[in-house]
Protein backbone atom coordinates (compact mmCIF):
# COMPACT_ATOMS: atom_id res chain seq x y z
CA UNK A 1 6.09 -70.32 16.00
CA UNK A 2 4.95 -73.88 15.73
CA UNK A 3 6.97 -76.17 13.30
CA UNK A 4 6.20 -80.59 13.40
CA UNK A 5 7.76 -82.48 10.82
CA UNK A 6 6.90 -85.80 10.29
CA UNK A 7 9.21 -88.42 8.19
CA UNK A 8 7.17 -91.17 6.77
CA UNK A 9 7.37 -94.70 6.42
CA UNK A 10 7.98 -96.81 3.34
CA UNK A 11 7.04 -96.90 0.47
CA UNK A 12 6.41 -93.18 0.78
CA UNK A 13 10.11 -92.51 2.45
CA UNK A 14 11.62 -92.85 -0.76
CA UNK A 15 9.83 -90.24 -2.16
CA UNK A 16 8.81 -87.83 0.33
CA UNK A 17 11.55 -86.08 2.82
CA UNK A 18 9.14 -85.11 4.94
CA UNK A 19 5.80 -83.91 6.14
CA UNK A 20 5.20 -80.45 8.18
CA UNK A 21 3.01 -78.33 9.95
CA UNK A 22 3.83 -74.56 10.39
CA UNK A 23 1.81 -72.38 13.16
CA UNK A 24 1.60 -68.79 14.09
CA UNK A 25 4.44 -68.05 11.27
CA UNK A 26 6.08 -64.51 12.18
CA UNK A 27 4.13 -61.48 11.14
CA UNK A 28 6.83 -60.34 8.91
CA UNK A 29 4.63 -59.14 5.78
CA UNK A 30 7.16 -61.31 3.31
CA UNK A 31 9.99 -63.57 2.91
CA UNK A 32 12.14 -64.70 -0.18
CA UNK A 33 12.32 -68.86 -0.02
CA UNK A 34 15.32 -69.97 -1.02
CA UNK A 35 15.52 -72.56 -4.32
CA UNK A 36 16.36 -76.12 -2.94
CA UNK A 37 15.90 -78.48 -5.78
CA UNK A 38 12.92 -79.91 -4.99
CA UNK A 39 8.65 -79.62 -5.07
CA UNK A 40 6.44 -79.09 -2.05
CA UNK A 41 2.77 -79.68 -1.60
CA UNK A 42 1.70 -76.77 0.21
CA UNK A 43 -2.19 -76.07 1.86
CA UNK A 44 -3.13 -73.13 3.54
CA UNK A 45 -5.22 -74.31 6.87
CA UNK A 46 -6.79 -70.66 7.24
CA UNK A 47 -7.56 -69.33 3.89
CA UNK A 48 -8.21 -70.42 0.54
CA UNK A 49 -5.53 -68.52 -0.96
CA UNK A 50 -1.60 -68.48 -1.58
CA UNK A 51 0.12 -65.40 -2.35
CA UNK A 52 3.79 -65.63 -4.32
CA UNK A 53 5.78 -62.65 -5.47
CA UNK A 54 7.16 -62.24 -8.85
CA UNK A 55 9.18 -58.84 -8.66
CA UNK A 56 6.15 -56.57 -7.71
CA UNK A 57 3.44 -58.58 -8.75
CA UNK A 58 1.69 -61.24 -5.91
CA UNK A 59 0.15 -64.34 -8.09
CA UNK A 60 -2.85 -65.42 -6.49
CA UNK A 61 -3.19 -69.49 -6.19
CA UNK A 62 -5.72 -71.26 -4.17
CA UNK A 63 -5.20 -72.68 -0.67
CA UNK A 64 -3.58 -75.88 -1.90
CA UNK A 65 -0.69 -75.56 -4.54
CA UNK A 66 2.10 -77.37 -5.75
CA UNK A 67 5.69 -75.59 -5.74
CA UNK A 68 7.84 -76.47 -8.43
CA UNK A 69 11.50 -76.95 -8.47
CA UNK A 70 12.70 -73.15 -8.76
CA UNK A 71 15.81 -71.85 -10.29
CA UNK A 72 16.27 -68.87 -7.80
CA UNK A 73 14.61 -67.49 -4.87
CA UNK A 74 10.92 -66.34 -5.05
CA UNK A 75 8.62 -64.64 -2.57
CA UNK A 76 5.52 -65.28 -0.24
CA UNK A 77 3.20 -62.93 1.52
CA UNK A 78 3.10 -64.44 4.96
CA UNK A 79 0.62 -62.80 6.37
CA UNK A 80 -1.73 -64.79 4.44
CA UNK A 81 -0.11 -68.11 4.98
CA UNK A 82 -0.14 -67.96 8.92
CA UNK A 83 -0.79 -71.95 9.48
CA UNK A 84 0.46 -74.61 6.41
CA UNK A 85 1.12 -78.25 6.50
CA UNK A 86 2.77 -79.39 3.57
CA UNK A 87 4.65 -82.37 1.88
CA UNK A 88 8.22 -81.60 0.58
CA UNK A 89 9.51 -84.31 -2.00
CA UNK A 90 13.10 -85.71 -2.24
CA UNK A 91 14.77 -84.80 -5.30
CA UNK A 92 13.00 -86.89 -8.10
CA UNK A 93 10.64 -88.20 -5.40
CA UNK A 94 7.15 -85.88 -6.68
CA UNK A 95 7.43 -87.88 -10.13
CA UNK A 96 4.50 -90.18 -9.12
CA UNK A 97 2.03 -87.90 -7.09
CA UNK A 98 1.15 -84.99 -9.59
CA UNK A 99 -0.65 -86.16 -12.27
CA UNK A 100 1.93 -83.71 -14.77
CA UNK A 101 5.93 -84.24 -15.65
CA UNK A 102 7.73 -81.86 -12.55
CA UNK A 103 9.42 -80.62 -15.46
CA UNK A 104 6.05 -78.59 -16.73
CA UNK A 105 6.23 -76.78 -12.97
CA UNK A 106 9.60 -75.39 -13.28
CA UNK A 107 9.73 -71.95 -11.60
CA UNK A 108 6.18 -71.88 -11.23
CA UNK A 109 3.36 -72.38 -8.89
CA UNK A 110 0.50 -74.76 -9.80
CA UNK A 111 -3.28 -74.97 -8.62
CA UNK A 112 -3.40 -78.62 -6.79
CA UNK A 113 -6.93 -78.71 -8.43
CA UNK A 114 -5.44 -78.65 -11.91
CA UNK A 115 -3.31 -81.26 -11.23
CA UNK A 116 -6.48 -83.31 -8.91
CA UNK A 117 -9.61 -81.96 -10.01
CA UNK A 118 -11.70 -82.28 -7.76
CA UNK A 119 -9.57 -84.55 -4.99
CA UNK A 120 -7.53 -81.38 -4.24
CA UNK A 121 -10.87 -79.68 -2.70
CA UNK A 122 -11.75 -82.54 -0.89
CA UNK A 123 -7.92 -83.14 0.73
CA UNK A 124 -7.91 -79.35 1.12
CA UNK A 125 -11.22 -79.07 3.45
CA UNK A 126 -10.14 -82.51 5.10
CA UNK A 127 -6.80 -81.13 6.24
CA UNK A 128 -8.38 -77.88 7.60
CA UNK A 129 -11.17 -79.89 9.32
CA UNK A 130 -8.35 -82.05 11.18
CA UNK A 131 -7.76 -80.87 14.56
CA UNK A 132 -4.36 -81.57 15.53
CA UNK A 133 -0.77 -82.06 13.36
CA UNK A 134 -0.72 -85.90 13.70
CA UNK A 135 -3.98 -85.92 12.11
CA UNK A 136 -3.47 -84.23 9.31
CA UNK A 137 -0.08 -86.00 8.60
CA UNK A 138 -2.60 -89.19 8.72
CA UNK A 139 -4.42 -87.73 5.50
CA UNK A 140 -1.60 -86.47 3.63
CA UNK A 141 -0.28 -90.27 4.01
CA UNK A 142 -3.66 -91.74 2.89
CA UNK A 143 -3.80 -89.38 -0.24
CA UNK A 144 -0.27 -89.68 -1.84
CA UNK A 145 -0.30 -93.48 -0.78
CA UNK A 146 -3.67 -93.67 -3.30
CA UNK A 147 -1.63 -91.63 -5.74
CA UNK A 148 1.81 -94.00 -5.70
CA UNK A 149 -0.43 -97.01 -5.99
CA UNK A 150 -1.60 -95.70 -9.81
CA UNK A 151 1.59 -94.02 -10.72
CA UNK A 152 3.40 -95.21 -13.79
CA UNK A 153 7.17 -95.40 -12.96
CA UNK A 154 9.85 -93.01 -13.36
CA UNK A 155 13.03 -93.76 -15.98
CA UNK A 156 15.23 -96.23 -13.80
CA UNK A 157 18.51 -93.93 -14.49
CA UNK A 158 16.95 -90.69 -13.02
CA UNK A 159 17.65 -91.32 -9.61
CA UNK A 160 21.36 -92.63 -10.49
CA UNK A 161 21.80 -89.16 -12.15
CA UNK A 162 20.75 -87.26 -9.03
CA UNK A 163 22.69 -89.27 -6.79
CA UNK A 164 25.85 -88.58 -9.34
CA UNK A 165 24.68 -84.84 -9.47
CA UNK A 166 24.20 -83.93 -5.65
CA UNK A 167 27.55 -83.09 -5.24
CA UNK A 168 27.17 -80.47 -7.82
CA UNK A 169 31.17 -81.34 -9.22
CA UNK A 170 30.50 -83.85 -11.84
CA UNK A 171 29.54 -83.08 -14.85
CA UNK A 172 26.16 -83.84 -16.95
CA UNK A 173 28.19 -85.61 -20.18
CA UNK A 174 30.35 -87.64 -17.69
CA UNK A 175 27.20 -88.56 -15.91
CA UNK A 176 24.95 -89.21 -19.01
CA UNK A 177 28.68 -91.56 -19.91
CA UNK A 178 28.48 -93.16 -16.98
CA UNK A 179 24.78 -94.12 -17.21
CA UNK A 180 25.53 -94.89 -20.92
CA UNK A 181 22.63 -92.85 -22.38
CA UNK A 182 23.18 -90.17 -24.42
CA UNK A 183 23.65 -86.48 -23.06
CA UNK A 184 20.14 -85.23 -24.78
CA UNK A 185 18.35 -88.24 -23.44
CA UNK A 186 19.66 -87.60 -19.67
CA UNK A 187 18.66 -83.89 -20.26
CA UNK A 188 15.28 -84.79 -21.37
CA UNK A 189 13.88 -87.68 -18.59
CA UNK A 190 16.14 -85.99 -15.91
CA UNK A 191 14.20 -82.16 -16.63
CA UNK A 192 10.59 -84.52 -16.86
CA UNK A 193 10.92 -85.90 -13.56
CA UNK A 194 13.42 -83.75 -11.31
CA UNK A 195 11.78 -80.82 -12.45
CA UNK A 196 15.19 -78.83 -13.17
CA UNK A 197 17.85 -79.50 -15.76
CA UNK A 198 20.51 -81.81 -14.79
CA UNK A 199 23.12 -78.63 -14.58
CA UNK A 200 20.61 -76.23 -12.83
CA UNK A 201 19.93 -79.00 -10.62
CA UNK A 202 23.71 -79.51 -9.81
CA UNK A 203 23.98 -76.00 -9.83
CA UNK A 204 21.47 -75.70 -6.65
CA UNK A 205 22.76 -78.60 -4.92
CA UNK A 206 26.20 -77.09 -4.38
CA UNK A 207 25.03 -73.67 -3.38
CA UNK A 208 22.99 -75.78 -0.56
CA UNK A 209 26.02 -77.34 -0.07
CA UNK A 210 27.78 -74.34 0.98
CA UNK A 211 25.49 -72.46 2.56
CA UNK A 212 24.78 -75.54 4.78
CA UNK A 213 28.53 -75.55 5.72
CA UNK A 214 28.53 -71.54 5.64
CA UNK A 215 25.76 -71.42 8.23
CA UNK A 216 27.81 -73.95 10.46
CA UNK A 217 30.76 -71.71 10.65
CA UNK A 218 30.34 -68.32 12.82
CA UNK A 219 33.55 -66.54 10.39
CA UNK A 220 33.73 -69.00 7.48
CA UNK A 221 36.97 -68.77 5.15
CA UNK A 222 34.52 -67.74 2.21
CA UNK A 223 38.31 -68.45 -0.43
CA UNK A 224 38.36 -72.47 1.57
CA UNK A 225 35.06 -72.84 1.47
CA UNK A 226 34.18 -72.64 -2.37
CA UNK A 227 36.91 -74.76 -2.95
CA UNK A 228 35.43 -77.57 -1.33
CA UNK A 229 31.76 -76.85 -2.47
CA UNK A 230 33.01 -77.35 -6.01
CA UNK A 231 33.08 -73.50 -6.99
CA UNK A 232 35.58 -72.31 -9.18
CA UNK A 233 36.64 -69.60 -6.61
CA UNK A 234 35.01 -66.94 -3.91
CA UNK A 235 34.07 -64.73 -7.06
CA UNK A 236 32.16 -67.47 -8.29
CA UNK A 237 30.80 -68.23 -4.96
CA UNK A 238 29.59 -64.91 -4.54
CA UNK A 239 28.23 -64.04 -7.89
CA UNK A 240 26.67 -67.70 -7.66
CA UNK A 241 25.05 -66.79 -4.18
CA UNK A 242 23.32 -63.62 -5.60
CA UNK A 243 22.06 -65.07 -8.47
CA UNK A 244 20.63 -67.63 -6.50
CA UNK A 245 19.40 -66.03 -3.57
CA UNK A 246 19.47 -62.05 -4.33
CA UNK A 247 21.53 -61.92 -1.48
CA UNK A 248 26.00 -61.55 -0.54
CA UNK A 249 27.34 -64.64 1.04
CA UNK A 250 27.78 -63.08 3.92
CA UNK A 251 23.92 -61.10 4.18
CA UNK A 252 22.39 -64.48 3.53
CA UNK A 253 24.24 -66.09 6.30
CA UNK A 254 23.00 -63.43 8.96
CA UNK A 255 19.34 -63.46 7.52
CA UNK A 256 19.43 -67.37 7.31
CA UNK A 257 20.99 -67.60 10.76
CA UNK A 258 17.86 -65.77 11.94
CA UNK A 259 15.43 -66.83 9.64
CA UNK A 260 15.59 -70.25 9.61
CA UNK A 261 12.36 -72.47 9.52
CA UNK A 262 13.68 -75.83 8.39
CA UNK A 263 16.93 -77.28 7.78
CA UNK A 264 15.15 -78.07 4.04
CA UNK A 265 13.47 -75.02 3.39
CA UNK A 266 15.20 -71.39 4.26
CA UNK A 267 13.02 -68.32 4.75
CA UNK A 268 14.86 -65.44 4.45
CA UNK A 269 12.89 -61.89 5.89
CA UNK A 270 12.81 -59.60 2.32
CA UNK A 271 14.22 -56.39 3.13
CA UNK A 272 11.04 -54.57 2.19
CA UNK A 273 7.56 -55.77 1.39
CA UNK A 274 6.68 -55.23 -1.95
CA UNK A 275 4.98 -52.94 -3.96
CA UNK A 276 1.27 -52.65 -3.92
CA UNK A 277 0.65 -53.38 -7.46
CA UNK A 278 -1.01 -56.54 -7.33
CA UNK A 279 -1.38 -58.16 -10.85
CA UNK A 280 -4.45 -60.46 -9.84
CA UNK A 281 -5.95 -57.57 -8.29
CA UNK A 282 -9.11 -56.47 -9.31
CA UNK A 283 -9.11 -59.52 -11.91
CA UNK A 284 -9.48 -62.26 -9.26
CA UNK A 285 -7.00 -65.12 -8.94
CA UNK A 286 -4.54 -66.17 -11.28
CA UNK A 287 -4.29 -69.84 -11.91
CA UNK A 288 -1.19 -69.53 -13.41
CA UNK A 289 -0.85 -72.85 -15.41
CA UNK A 290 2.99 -74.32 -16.23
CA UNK A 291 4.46 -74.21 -19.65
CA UNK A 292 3.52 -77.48 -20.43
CA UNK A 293 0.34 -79.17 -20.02
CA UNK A 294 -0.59 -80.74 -17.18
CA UNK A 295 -0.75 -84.31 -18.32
CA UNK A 296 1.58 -86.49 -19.20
């Protein structure tokens, strides 16, 4: 397997974490991808298609998608999505590049195209026309730099809150205090533009948090270590972990361990492919569309 990040300059550095290519992925037939807190830009180089599994139905997108923040882990078919570059955003950071609130992409894969029109086809045959990494890095660059340069800003407190919320220990009416807005309001612009409410955000943060610290430990004292990730004990470390993952603490750490493709995004091998019954089959693709429109 290939894998070539690339962290960008400013002004793009403050919203993008970085930009990656992915080659000759494993021929496992799926993987569950952890929730991180954050929205990718994701384009197939090989086919025009992306392939995400919702229990035992794969929704069909086309080969360049955005991934919204998720609240849990969710699938991919990755024997369709065998070479990828992709952008993955800071926390916050995809607020200027979409074209849509994050907030209407929660749990939920978009069409680039509906977000684009017809830039998204363009980008898309540009990127698999490129022939090397650095190149295509070079147009990703060129296209969100055209996007930041129209973008209306953010709300000014939203990246205060996420800096307060990382840790996943404070809470969101001691935050909202803090910022001296009112809980509703932090709530409403934090969910717009994070794409995840202010607790489920928090929530996310400290489960990275200690499966990042987990993953460094080969026996880890699972009691210590939810006391300092914030958790109120192991049971709520564990119950946390499958809720969040579908996965024990200790089964994700020996998937993970194996599995890893980034230190930002966590494949983890699904213990079975799933079922055959393909809801886009036989009806074409699905363009599933988020719960709110796409405008803002």
């Amino acid at each position: 397997m290939l894998y070539v990040r690339h962290v960008p300059g400013p002004p793009l550095s403050a919203h993008v974490a970085e930009l990656w290519y992915l080659s000759t992925a494993p021929p496992r037939a799926a993987e569950r991808i952890l929730p991180s807190g954050t929205l990718q830009l994701i384009v197939n180089l090989d086919e025009d298609e992306l392939r995400v599994h919702d229990g035992p139905t794969i929704r069909r997108h086309s080969g360049a998608a955005v991934s919204g923040a998720y609240q849990s882990s969710f699938g991919v078919d990755t024997r369709a999505h065998v070479s990828m570059v992709g952008v993955h955003f800071r926390p916050g950071g995809a607020w200027p590049f979409l074209g849509a609130p994050p907030g209407a992409l929660t749990d939920a894969h978009v069409d680039l195209a509906d977000l684009w029109g017809h830039r998204a086809a363009e980008l898309h045959d540009r990127l698999r026309a490129a022939p090397e990494p650095r190149a295509r890095f070079a147009l990703l660059e060129r296209a969100l730099l055209d996007r930041l340069s129209n973008a209306r800003p953010g709300h000014p407190l939203v990246p205060r809150a996420i800096a307060a919320l990382e840790g996943g220990e404070r809470r969101v009416g001691d935050v909202a205090a803090m910022l001296g807005i009112s809980h509703r309001r932090l709530v409403d612009v934090f969910t717009a533009e994070a794409g995840l409410a202010p607790k489920a955000f928090a929530r996310i943060t400290r489960f990275r948090r200690a499966l990042s610290r987990a993953e460094r430990e080969r026996d880890p004292d699972w009691a210590r270590l939810a006391a300092e990730s914030g958790f109120c004990d192991q049971s709520h470390l564990i119950r946390e972990f499958v809720a969040l993952s579908g996965d024990s603490p200790t089964a994700l750490i020996a998937r993970s361990s194996r599995e890893r493709v980034t230190l930002h995004h966590v494949a983890v091998a699904a213990s079975a492919a799933p079922a055959a019954s393909d809801g886009a089959r036989g009806r074409g693709r699905q363009r599933a569309r988020p719960r709110a429109a796409l405008t803002r």
